[in-house]
Protein backbone atom coordinates (compact mmCIF):
# COMPACT_ATOMS: atom_id res chain seq x y z
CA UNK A 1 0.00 0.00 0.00
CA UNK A 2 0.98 3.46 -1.51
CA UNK A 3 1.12 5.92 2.13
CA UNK A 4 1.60 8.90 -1.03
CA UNK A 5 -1.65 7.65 -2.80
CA UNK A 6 -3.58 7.31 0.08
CA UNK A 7 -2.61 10.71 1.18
CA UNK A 8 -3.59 11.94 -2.24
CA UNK A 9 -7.04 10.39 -2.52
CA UNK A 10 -7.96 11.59 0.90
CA UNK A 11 -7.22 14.99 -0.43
CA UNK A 12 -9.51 14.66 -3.50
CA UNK A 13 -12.03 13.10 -1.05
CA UNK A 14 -11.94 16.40 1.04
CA UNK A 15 -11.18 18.59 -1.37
CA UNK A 16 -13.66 17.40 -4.66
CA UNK A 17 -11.41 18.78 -6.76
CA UNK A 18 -8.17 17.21 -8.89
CA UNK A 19 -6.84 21.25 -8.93
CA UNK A 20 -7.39 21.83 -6.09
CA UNK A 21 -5.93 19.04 -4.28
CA UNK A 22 -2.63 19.53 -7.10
CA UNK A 23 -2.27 22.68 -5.47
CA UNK A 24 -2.32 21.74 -1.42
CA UNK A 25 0.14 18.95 -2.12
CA UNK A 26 2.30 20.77 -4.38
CA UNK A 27 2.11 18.25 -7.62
CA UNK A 28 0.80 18.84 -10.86
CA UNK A 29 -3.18 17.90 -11.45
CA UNK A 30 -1.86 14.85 -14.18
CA UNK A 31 0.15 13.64 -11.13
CA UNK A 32 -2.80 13.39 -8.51
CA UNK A 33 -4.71 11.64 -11.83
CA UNK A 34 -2.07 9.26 -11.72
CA UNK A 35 -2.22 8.28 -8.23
CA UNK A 36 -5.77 7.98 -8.05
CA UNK A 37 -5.56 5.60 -11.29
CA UNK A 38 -2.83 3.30 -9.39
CA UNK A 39 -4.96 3.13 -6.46
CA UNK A 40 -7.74 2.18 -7.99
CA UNK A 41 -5.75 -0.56 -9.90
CA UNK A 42 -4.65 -1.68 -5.90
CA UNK A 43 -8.08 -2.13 -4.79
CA UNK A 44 -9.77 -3.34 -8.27
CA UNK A 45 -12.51 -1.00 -8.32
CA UNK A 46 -13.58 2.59 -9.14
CA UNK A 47 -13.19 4.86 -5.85
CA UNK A 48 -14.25 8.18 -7.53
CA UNK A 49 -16.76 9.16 -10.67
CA UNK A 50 -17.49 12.44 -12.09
CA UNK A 51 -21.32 12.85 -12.26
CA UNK A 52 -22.88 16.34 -14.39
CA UNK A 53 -19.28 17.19 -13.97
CA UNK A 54 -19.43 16.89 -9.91
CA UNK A 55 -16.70 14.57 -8.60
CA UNK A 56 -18.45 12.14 -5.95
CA UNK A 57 -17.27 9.36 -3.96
CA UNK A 58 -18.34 5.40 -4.86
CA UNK A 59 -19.84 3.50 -2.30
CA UNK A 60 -16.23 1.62 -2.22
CA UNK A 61 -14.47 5.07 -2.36
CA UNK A 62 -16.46 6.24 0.68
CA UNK A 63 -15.68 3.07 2.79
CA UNK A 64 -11.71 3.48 1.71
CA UNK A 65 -12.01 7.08 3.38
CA UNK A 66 -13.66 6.12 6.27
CA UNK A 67 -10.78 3.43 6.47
CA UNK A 68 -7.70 5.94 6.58
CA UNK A 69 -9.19 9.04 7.64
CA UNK A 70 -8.35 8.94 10.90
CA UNK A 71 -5.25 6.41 10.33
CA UNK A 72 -3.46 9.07 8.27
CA UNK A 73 -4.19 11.79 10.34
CA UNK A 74 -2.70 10.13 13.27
CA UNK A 75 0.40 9.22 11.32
CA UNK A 76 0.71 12.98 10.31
CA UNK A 77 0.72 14.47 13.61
CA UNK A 78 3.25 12.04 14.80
CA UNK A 79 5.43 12.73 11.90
CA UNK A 80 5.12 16.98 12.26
CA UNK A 81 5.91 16.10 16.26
CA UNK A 82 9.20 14.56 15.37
CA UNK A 83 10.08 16.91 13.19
CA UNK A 84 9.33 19.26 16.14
CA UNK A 85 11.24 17.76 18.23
CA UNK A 86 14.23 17.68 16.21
CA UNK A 87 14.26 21.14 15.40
CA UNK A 88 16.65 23.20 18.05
CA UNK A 89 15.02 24.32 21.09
CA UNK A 90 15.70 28.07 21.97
CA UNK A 91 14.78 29.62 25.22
CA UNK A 92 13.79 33.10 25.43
CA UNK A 93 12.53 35.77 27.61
CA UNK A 94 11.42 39.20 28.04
CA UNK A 95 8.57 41.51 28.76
CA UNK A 96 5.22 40.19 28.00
CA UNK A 97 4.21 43.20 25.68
CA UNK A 98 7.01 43.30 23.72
CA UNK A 99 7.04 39.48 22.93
CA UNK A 100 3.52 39.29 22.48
CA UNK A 101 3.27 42.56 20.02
CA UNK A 102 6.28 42.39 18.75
CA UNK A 103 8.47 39.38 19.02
CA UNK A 104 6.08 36.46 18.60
CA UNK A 105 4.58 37.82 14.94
CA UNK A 106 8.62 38.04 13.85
CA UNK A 107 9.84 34.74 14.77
CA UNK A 108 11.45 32.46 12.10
CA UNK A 109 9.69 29.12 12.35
CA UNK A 110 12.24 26.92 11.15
CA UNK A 111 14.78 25.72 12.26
CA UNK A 112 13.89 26.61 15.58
CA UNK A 113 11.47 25.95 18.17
CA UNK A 114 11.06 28.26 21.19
CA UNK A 115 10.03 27.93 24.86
CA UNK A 116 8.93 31.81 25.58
CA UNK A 117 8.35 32.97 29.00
CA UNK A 118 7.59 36.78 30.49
CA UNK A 119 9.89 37.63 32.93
CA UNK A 120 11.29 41.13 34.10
CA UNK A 121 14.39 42.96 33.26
CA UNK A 122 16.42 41.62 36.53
CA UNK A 123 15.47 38.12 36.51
CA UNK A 124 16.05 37.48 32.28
CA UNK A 125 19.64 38.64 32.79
CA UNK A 126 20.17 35.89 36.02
CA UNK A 127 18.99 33.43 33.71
CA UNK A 128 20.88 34.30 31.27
CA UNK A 129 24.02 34.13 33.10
CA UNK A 130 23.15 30.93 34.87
CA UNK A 131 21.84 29.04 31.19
CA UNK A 132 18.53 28.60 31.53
CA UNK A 133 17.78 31.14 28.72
CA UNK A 134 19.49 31.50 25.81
CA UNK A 135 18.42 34.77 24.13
CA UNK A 136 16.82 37.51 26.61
CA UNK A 137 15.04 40.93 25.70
CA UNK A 138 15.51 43.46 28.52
CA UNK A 139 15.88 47.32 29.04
CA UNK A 140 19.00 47.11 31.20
CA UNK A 141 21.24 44.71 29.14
CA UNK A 142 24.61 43.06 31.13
CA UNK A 143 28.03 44.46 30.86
CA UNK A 144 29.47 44.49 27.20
CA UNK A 145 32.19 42.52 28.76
CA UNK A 146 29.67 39.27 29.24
CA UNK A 147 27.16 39.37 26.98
CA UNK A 148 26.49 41.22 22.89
CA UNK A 149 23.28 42.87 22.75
CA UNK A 150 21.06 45.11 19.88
CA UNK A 151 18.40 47.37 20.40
CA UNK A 152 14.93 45.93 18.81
CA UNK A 153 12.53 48.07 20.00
CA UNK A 154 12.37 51.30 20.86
CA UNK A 155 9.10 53.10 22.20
CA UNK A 156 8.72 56.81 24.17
CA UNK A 157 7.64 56.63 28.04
CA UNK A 158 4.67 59.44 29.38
CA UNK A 159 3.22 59.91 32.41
CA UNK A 160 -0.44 59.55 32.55
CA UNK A 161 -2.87 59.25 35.58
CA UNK A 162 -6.65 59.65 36.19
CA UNK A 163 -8.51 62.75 35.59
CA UNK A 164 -9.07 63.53 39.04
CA UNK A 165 -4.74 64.14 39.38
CA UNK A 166 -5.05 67.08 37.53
CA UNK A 167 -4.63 68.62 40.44
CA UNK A 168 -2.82 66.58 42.36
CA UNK A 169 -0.01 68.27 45.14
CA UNK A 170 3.30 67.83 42.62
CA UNK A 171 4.96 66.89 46.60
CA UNK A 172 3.41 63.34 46.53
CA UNK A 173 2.21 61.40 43.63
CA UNK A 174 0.08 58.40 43.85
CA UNK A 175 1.33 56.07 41.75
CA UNK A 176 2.05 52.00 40.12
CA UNK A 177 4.52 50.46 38.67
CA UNK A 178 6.23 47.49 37.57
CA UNK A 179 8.54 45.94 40.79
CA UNK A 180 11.70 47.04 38.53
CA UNK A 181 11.01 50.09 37.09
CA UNK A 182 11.03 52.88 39.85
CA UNK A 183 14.00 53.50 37.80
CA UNK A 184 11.62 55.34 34.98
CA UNK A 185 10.29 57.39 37.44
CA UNK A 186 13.64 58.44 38.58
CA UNK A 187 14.68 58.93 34.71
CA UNK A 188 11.77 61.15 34.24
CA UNK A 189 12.53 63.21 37.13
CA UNK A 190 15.75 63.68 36.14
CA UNK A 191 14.77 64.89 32.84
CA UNK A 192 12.27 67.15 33.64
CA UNK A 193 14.38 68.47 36.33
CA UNK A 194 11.84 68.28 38.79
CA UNK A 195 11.33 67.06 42.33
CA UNK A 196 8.69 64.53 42.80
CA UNK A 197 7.98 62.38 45.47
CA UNK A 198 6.01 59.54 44.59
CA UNK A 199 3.62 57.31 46.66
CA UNK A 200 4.19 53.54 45.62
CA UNK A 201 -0.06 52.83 45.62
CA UNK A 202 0.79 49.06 43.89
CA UNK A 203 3.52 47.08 42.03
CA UNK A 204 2.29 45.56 38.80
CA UNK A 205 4.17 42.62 37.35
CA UNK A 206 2.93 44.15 33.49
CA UNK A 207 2.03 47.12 31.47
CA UNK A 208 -1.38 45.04 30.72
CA UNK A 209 -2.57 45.58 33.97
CA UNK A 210 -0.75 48.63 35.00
CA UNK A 211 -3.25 49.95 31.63
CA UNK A 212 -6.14 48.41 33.15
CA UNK A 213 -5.58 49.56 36.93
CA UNK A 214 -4.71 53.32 36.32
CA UNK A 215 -7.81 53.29 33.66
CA UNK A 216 -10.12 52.44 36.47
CA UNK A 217 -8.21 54.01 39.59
CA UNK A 218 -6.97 57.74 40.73
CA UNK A 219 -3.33 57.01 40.16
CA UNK A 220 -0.83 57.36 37.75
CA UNK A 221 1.98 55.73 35.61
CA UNK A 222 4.64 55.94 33.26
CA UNK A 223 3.60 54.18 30.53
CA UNK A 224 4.59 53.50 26.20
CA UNK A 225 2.96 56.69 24.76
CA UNK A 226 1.24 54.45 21.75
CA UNK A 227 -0.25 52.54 24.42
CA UNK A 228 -2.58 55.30 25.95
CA UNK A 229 -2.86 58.12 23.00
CA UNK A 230 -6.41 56.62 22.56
CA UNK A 231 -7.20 57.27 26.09
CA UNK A 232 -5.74 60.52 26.28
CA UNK A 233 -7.78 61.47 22.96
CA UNK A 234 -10.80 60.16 24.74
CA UNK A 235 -10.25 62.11 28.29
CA UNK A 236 -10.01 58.65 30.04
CA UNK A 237 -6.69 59.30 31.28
CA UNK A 238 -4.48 62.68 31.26
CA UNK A 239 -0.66 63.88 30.57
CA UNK A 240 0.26 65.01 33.69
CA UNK A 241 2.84 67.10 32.20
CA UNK A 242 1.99 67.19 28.61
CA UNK A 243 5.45 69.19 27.94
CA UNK A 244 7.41 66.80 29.62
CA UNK A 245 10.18 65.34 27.96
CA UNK A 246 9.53 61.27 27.53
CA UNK A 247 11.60 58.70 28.17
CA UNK A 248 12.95 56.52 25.97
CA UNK A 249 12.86 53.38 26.66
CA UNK A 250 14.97 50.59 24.50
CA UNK A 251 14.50 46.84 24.45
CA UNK A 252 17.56 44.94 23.67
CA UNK A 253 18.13 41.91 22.89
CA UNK A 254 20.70 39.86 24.73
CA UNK A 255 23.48 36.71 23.92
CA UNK A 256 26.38 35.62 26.16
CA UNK A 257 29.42 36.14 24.13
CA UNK A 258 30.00 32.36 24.10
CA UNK A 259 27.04 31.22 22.14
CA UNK A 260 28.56 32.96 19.18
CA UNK A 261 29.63 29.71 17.72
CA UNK A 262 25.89 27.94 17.99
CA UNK A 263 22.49 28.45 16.03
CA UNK A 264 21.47 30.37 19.07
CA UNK A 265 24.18 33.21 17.07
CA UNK A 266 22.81 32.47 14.31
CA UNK A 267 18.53 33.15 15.44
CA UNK A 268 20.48 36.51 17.24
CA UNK A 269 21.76 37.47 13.96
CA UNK A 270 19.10 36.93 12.02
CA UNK A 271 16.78 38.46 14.04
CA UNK A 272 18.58 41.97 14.14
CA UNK A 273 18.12 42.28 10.88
């Protein structure tokens, strides 16, 4: 028994069509003519018939299907798993908005198969150095000495807050943030050359649900601009200082210096581009 036949004639079946099946399994129509012909040799009987120009099944045709439907899909999933798992697994890491946004929709499928995980700045770059990731994306990248990085992303920081702040005493600001980035707050400040105290309301593990807290409570955050321009257009949320000067903030993405020589060099490098 022909596995390549069989494949083909439970194409036709679901498809109906010899060009159209040609087409999913990348042969030419005379070719998936062919294979049907040889199979019906095999068995010694007609499995298809064209009817007022409508391909339909024969009762033996039908019972064939039926046979190695299920058989053959079985057989393919085991094959694309193997595959799957003999494609190189790379371990990565960053901030869950950037790798959900941005990463994931970039990401070469082949050769490579990923394990992803969100994790903060602090705690990609100690798994990094310990190997249990291979390629991190953080804001604060490791000495130049231990590890090559590249900025991917780049995006501006604001700070935006409730309505009711408008007002707010500039002395003490009610605010939330993600546990390791009090440093952007500290950044702003020095930028706009102002002194601001800040009142720590709630520490956020991501900008998801810093978004969603600040749009529904009387505090405030520094936040990607792109993020909140729809809110600010819609009053939902304010610039506190709309002529403040934003932040920058970079992603980069990270490699010890000794995985040069591996594919994990190689997804780095192709990536940056």
């Amino acid at each position: 028994m022909d596995l390549n036949r069989l494949k083909t004639f439970k194409t036709l079946v679901e498809t109906l069509s010899f060009t159209e099946t040609a087409k999913m399994i990348h042969v030419t129509q005379s070719a998936v003519s062919q294979q049907i012909k040889l199979l019906q040799t095999e068995y010694g009987c007609r499995l298809v018939q064209k009817i007022n120009n409508n391909l339909v099944l024969t009762p033996e045709g039908q019972a064939l299907y039926h046979d190695i439907k299920d058989e053959l899909e079985r057989l393919e999933k085991r094959l694309i798993q193997k595959k799957d798992k003999e494609r190189p697994l790379l371990r990565l890491a960053g901030p869950q908005n950037f790798i959900n946004e941005i990463l994931i929709p970039q990401l070469p499928r082949s050769p490579f198969r990923y394990q992803i995980d969100y994790l903060t700045s602090a705690k990609c770059n100690e798994d990094l150095l310990s190997g249990k990731r291979d390629i991190v994306f953080v804001s604060s990248p490791l000495s130049p000495k231990l590890c090559d990085s590249s900025v991917v992303f780049t995006e501006k920081m604001i700070l935006v807050g409730d309505p009711k702040l408008k007002d707010f005493s500039k002395k003490r600001l009610p605010i939330v943030d993600m546990n390791e980035n009090l440093r952007l707050i500290k950044k702003w400040q020095e930028l706009n050359a102002m002194s601001l105290t800040v009142h720590l309301v709630a520490e956020i593990p991501n900008i998801q649900s810093i978004l969603a807290f600040i749009r529904h409570h009387p505090v405030a955050a520094i936040v990607p601009e792109h993020l909140v321009k729809e809110d600010i257009r819609s009053g939902r949320l304010i610039s506190l200082y709309p002529k403040q000067s934003g932040y920058t903030n970079q992603v980069h993405m990270c490699i010890l210096k000794q995985q040069k020589a591996n594919l994990v060099w190689e997804f780095f490098e192709r990536l940056k581009k």
